[in-house]
N, C-alpha and C. Protein backbone atom coordinates (compact mmCIF):
# COMPACT_ATOMS: atom_id res chain seq x y z
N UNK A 1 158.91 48.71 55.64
CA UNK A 1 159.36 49.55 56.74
C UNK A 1 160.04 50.83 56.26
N UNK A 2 160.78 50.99 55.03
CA UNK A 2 161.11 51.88 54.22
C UNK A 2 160.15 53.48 54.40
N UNK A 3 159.00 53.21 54.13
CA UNK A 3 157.68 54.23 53.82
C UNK A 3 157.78 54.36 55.45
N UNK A 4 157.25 53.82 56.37
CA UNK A 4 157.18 54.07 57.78
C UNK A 4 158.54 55.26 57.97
N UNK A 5 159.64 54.61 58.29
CA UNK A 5 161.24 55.88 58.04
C UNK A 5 160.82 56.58 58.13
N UNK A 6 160.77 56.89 56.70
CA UNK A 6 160.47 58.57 55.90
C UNK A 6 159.15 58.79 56.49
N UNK A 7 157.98 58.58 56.67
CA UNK A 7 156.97 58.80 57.51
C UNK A 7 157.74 59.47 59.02
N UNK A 8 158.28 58.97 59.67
CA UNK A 8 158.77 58.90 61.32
C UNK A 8 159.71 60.31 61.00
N UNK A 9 160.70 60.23 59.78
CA UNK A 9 161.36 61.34 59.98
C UNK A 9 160.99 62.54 60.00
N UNK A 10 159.67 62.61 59.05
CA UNK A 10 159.16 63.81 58.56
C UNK A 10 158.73 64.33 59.93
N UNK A 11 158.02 63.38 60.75
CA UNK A 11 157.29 63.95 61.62
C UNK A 11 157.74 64.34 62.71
N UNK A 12 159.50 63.65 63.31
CA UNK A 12 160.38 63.99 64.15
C UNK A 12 161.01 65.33 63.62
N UNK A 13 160.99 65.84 62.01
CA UNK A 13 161.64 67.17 61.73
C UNK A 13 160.56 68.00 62.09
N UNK A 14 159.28 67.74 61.83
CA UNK A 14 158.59 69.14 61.85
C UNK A 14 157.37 69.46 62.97
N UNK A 15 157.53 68.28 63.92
CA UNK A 15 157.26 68.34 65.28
C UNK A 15 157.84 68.25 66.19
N UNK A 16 158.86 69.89 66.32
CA UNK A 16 159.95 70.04 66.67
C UNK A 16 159.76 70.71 68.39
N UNK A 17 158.27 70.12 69.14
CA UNK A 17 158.16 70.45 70.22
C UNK A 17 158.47 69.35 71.07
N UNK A 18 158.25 69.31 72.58
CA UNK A 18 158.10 68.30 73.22
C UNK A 18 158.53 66.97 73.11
N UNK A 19 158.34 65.74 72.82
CA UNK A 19 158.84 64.54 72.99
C UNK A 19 157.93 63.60 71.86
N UNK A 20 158.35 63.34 70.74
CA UNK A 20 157.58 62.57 69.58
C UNK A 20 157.79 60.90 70.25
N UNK A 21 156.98 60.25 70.44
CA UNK A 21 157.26 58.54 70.05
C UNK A 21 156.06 58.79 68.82
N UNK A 22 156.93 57.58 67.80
CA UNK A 22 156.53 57.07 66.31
C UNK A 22 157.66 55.95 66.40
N UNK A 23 156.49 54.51 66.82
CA UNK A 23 157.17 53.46 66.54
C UNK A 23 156.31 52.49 65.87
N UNK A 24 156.78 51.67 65.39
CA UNK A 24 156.01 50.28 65.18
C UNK A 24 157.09 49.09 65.12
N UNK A 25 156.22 48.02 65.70
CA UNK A 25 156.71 46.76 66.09
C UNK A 25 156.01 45.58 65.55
N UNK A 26 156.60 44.43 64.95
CA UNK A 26 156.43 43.27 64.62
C UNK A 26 155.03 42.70 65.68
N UNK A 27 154.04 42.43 66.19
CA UNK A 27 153.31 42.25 67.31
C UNK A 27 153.74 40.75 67.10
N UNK A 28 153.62 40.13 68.74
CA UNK A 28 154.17 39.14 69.07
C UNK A 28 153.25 38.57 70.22
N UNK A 29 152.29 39.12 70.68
CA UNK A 29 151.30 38.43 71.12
C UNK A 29 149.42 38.41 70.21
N UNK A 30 148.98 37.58 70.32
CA UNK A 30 147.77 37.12 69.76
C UNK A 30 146.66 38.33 70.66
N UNK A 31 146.81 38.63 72.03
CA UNK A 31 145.57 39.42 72.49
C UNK A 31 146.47 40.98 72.46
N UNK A 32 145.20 41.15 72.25
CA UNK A 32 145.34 43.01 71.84
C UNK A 32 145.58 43.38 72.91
N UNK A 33 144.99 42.95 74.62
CA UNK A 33 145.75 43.88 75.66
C UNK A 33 146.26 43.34 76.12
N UNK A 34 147.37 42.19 75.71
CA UNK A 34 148.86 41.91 76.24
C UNK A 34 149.50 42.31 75.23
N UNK A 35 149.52 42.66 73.64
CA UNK A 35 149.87 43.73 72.90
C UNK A 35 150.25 45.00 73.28
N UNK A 36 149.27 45.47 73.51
CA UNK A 36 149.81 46.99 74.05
C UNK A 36 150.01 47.14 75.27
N UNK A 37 150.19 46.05 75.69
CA UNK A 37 150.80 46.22 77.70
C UNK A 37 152.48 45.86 77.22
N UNK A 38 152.42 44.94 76.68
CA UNK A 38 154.09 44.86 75.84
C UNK A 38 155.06 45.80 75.19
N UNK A 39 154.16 46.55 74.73
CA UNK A 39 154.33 47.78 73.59
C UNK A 39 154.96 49.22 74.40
N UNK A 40 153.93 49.17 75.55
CA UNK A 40 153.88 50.13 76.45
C UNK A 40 155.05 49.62 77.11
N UNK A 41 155.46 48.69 77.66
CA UNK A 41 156.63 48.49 78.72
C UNK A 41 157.53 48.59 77.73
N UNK A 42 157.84 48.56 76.57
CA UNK A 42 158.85 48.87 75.62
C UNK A 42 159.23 49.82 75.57
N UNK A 43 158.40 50.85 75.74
CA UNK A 43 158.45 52.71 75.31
C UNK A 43 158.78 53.29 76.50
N UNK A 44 158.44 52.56 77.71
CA UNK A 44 158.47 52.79 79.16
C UNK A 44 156.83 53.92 79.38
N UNK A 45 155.70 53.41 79.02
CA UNK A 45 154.97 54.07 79.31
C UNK A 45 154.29 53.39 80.53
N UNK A 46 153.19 53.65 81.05
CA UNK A 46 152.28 52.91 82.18
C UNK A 46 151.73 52.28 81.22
N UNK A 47 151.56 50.55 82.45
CA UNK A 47 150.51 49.62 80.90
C UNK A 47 149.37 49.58 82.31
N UNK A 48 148.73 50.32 82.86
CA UNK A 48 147.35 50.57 83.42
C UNK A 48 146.39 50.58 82.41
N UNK A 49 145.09 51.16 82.65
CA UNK A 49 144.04 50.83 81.97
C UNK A 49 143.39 51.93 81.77
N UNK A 50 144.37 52.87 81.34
CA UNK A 50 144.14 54.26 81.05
C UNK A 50 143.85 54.23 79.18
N UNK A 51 143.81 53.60 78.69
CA UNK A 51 143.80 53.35 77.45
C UNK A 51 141.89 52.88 77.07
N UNK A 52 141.52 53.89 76.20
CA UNK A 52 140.00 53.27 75.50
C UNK A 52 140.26 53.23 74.24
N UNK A 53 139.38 52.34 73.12
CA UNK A 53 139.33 51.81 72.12
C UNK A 53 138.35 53.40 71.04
N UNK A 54 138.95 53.75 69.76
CA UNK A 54 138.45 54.99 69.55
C UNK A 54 138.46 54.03 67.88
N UNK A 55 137.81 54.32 67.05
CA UNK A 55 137.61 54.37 65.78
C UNK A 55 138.69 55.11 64.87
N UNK A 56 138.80 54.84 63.69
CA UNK A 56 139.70 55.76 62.75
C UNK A 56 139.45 57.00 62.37
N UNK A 57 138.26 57.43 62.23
CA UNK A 57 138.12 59.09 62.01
C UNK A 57 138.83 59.83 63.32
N UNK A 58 138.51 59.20 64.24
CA UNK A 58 138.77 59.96 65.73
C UNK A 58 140.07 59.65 65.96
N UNK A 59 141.07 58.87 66.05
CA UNK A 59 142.37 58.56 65.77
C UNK A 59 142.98 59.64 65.02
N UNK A 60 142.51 59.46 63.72
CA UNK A 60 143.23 60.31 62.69
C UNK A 60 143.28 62.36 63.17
N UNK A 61 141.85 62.65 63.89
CA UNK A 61 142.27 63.69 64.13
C UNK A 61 143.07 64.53 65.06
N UNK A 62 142.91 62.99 66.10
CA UNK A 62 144.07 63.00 67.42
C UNK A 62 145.46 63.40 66.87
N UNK A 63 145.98 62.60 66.09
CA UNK A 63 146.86 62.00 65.61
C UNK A 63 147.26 63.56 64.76
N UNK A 64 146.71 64.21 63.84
CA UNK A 64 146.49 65.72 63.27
C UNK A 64 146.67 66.68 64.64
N UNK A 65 145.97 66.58 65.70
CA UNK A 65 145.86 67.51 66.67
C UNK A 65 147.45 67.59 67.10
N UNK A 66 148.06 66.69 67.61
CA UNK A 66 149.03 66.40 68.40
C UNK A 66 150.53 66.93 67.64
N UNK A 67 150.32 66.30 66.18
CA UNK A 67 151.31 66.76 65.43
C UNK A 67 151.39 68.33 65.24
N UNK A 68 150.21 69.21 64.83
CA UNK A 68 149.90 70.72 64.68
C UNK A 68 150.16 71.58 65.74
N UNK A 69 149.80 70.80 67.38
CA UNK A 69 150.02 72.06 68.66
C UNK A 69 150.33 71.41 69.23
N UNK A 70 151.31 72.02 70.05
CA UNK A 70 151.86 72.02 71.59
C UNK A 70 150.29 71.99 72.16
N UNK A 71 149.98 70.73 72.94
CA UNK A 71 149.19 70.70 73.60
C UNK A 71 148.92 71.38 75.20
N UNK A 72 150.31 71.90 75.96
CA UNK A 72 150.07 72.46 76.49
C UNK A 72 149.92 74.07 76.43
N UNK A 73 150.79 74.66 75.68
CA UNK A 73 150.18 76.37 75.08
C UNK A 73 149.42 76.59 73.96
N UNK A 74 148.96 75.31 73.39
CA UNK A 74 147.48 75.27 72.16
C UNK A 74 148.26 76.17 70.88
N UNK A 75 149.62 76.21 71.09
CA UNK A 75 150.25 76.94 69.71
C UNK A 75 150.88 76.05 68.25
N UNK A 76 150.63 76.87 67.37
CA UNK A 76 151.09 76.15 66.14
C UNK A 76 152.48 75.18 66.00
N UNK A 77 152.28 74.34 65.46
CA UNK A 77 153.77 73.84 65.63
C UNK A 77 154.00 73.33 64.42
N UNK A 78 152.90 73.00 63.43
CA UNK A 78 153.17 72.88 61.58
C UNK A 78 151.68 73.49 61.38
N UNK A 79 151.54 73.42 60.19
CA UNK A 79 150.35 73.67 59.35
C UNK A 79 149.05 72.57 59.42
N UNK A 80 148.04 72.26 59.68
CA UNK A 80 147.03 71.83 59.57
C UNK A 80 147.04 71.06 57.96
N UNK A 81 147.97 71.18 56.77
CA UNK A 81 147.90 70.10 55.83
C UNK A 81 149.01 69.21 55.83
N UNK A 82 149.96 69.74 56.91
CA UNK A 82 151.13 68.86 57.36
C UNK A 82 150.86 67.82 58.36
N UNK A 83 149.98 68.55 59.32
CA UNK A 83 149.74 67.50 60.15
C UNK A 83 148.53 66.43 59.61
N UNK A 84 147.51 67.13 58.81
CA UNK A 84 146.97 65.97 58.05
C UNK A 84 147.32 64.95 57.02
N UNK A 85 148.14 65.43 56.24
CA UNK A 85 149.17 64.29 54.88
C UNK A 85 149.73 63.41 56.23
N UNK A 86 150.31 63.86 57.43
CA UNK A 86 151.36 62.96 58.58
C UNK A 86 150.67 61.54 58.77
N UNK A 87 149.21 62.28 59.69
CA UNK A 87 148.71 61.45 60.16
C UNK A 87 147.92 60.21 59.45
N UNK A 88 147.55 60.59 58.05
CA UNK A 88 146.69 59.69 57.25
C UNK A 88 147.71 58.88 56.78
N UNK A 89 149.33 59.38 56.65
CA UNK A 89 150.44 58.18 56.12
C UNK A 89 150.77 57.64 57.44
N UNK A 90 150.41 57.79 58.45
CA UNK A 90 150.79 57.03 59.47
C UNK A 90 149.77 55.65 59.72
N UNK A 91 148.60 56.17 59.55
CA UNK A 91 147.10 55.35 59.45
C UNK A 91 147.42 54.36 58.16
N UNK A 92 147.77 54.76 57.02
CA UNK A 92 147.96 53.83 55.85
C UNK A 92 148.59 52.43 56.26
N UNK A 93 149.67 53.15 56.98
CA UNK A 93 151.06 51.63 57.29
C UNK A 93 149.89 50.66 57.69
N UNK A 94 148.77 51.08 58.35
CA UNK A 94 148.26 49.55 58.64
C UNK A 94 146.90 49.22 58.17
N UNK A 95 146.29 47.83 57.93
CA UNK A 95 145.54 47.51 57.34
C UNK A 95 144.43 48.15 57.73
N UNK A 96 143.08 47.45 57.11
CA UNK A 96 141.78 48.11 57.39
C UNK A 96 140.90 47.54 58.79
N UNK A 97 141.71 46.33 59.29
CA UNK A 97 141.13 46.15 60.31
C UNK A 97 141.91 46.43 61.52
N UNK A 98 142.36 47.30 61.57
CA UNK A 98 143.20 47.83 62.97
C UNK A 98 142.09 48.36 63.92
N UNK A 99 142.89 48.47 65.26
CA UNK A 99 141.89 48.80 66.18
C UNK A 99 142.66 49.83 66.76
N UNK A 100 142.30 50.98 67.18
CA UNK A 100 142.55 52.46 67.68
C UNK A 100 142.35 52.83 68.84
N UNK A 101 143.73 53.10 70.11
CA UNK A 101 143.29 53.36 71.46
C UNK A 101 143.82 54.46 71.49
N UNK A 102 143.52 55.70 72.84
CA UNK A 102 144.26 56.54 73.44
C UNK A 102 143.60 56.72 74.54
N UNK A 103 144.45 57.47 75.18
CA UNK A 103 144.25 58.26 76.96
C UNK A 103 143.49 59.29 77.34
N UNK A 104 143.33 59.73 75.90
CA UNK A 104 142.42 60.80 76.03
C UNK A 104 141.20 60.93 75.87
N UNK A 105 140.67 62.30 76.27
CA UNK A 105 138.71 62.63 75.92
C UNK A 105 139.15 63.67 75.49
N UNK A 106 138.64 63.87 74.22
CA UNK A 106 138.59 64.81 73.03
C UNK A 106 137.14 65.59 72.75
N UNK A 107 136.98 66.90 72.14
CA UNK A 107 135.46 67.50 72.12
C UNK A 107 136.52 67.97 70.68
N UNK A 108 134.73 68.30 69.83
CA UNK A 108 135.06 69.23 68.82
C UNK A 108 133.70 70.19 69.16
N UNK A 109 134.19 71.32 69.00
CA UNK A 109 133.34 72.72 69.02
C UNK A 109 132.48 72.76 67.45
N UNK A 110 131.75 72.94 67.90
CA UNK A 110 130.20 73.84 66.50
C UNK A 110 131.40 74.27 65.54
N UNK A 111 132.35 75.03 66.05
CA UNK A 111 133.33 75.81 65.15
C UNK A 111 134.25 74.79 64.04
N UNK A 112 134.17 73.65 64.85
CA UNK A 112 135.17 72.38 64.31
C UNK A 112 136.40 72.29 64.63
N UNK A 113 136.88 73.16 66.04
CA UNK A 113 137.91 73.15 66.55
C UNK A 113 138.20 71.72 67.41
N UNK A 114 138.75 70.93 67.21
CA UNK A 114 139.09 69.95 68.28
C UNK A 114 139.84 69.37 69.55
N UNK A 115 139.43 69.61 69.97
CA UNK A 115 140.61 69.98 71.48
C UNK A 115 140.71 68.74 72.27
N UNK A 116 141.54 68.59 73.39
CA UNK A 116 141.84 67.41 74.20
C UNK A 116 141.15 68.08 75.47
N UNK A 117 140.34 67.22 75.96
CA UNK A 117 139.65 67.92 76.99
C UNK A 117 140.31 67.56 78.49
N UNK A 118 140.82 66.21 78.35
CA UNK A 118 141.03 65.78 79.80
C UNK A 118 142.07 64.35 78.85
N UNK A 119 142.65 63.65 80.33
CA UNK A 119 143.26 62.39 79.81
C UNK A 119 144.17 61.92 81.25
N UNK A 120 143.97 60.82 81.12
CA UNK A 120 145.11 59.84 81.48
C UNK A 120 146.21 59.75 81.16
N UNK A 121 147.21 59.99 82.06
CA UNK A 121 148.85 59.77 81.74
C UNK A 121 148.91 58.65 81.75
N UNK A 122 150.16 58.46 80.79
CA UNK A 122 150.41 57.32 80.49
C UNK A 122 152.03 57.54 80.86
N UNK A 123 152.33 58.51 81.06
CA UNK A 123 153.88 58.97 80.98
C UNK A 123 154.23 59.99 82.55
N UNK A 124 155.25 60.64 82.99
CA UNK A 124 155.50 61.44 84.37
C UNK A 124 155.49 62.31 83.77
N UNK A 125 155.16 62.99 82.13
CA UNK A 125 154.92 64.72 82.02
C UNK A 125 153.65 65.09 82.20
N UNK A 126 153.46 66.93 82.15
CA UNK A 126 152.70 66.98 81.98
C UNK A 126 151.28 66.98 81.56
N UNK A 127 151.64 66.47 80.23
CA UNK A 127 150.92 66.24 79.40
C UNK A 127 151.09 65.13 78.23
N UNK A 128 150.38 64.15 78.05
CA UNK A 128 150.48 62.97 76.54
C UNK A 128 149.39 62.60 76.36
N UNK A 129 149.77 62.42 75.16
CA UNK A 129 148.29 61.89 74.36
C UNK A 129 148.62 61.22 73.38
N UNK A 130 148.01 60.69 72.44
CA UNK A 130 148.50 60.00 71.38
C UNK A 130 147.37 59.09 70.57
N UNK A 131 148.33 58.37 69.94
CA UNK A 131 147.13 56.86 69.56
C UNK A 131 148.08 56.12 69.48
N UNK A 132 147.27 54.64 69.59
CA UNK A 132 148.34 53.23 69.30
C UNK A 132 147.16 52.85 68.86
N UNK A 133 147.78 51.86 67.59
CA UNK A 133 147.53 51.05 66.68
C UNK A 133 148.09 49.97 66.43
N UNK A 134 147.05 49.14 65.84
CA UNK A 134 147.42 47.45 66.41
C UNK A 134 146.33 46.75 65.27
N UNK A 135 147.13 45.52 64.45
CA UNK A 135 146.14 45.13 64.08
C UNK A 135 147.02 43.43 63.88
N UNK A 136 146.71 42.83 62.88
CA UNK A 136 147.29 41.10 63.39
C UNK A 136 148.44 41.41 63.26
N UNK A 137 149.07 42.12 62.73
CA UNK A 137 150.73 41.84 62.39
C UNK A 137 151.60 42.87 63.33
N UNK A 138 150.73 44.19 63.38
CA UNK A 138 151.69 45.44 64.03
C UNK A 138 150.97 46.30 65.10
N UNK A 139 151.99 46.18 66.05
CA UNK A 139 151.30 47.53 66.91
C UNK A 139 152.61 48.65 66.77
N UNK A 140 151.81 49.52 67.09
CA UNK A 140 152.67 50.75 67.13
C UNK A 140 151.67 52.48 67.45
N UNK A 141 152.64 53.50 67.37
CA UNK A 141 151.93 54.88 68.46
C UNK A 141 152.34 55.84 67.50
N UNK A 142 151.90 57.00 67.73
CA UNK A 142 151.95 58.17 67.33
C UNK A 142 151.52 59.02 68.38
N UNK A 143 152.33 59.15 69.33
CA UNK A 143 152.23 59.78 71.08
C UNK A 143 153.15 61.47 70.78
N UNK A 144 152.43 61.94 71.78
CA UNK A 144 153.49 63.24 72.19
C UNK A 144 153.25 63.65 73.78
N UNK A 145 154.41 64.03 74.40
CA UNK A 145 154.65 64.82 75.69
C UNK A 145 154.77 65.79 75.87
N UNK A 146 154.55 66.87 76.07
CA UNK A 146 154.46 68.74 76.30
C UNK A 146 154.58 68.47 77.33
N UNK A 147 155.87 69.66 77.88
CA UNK A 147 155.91 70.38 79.24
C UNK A 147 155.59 71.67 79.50
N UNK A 148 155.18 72.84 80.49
CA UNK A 148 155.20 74.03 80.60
C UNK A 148 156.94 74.51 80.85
């Protein structure tokens, strides 16, 4: 849990917009969606069924996107190798068989720009997105909230 810390701090110093959750938890139920319906009433998010199942490449760039911009004015908020070293030590903490949800629908442009196209709240701001991760031992998020 040491490495996680220093992981959580880095990313609470230099994603210094909006509202960071970076947690992880011991998991304490056996099914994955009474897992993150648990997880979610912990954080106080909605445990609706706003949540789809996404792979690790697509996670990881969520996870990059969210940390780099204010999702609601699309402005810089670290560097693109900050938010990538973040997100791949956040992905490490858990094994290789984790499973990857979020709220959102994501596009990447010809250009390789990746944007959040639309999403499900999970929260009363304007705007969140995130990922949660979950695998036998741990669930836990890497979420953010932007307001105008």
């Amino acid at each position: 849990m040491k490495n996680f810390l220093s992981i959580k701090e880095k990313i609470l110093h230099l994603r210094d917009s909006g509202k960071v959750y970076c947690d992880i938890i011991a998991r304490n139920n056996q099914d994955i969606k009474k897992s993150l319906i648990e997880f979610c009433e912990k954080i106080g998010f909605s445990t609706n069924e706003n949540l789809r199942e996404i792979d690790k490449v697509i996670a990881i760039k969520i996870m990059r996107l969210i940390l780099m911009k204010n999702l609601v004015y699309d402005s810089q908020i670290m560097t693109n190798e900050q938010a990538n070293n973040l997100a791949n030590d956040f992905c490490f903490l858990f094994e290789d068989n984790t499973k990857f949800f979020t709220n959102g629908n994501f596009e990447e442009k010809i250009s390789g720009e990746f944007f959040l196209k639309s999403w499900k709240p999970m929260t009363k701001y304007m705007c969140d997105t995130g990922v949660f991760s979950i695998n036998k031992k741990l669930v836990g998020c890497l979420w953010v909230e932007d307001e105008d």
